[in-house]
Protein backbone atom coordinates (compact mmCIF):
# COMPACT_ATOMS: atom_id res chain seq x y z
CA UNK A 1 139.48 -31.43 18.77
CA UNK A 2 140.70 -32.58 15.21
CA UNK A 3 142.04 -29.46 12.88
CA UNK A 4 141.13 -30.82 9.21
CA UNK A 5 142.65 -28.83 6.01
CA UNK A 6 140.00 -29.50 3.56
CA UNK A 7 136.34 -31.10 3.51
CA UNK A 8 136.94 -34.08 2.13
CA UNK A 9 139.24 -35.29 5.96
CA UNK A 10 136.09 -34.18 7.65
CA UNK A 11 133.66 -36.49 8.86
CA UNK A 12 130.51 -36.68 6.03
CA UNK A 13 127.90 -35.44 8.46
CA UNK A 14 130.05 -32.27 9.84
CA UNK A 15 130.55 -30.62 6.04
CA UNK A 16 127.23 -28.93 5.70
CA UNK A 17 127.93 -27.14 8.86
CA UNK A 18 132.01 -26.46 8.10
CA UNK A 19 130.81 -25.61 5.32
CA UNK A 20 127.75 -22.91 6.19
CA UNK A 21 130.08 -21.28 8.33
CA UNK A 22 132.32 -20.77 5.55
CA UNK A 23 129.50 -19.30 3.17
CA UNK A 24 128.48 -16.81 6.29
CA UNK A 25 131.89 -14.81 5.73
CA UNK A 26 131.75 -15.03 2.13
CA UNK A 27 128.28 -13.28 2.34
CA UNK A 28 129.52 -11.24 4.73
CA UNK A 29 132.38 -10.17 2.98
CA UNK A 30 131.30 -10.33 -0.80
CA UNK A 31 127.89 -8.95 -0.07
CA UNK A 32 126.57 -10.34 -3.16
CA UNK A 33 124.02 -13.03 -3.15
CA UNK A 34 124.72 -14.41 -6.37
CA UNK A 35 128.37 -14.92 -5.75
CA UNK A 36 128.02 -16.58 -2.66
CA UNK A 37 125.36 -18.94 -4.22
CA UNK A 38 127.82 -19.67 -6.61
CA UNK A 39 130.74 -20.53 -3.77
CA UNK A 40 128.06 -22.53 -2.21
CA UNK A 41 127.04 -24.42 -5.34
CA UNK A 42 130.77 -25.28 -5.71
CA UNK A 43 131.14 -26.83 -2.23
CA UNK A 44 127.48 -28.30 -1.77
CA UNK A 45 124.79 -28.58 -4.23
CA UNK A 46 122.14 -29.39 -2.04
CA UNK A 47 121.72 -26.20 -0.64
CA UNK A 48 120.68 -22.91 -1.09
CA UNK A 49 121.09 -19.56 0.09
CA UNK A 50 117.87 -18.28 1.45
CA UNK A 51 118.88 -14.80 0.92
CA UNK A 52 115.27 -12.99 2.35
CA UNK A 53 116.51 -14.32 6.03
CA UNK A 54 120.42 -13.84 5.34
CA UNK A 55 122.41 -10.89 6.33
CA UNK A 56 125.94 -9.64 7.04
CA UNK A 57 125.39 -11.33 10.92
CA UNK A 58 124.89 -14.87 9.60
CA UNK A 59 122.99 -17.62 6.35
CA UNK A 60 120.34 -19.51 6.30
CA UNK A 61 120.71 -22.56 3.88
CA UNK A 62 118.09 -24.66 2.67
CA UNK A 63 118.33 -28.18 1.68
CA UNK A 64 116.16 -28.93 -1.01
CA UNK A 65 116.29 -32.25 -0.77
CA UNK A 66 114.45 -32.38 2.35
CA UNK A 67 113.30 -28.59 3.13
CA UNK A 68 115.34 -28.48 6.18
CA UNK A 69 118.04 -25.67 7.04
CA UNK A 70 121.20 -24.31 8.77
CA UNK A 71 121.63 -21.31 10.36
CA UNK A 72 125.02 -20.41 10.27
CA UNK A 73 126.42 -16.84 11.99
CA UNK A 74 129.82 -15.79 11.45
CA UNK A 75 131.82 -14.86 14.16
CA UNK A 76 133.08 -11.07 15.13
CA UNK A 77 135.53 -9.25 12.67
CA UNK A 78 139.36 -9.06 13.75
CA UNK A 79 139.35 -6.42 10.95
CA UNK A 80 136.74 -3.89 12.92
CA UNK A 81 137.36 -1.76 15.87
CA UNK A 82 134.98 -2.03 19.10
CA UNK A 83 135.03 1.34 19.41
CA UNK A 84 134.11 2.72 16.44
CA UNK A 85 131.02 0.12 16.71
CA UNK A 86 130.48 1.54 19.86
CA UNK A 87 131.13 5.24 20.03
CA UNK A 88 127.92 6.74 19.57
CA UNK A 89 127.28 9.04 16.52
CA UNK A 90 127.07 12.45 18.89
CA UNK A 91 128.08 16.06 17.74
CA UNK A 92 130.88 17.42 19.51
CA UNK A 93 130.80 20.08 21.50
């Protein structure tokens, strides 16, 4: 497996997906729509974020050149614990 630093070392037909991935965390992280169509814009211009099937799990991009789409999920969060995802919301007693 190749480790590239920057899209334009990566092969032309891998970028849309290096780069969904990418826009995944950004939505996840920003939250905002509009600023991760913007991010997106800057890297591809083909796409868009289809933001009525995107969430904070993962993007759906639409190329409007040709109506097709990539489904992109980010991966888990180093940042959150398991256990507070896991412990259930129970009153103590």
């Amino acid at each position: 497996m190749t480790d590239y630093t920057s899209l334009p070392e990566m092969p032309t037909e891998d970028v849309p997906y290096a780069v969904a991935s990418h826009i995944a965390y950004e939505y996840y992280y920003d939250g905002d729509p509009v600023l991760t169509e913007d991010k997106l814009n800057s890297m591809m211009d083909t796409y868009t974020l289809d933001t009525e099937n995107s969430n904070d799990i993962g993007v759906v991009l639409k190329n409007n050149n040709d109506n097709s789409a990539i489904l992109a999920y980010r991966g888990t969060d180093q940042q959150m614990s398991m256990t507070s995802t896991l412990t259930p919301n129970l009153p103590q007693v």
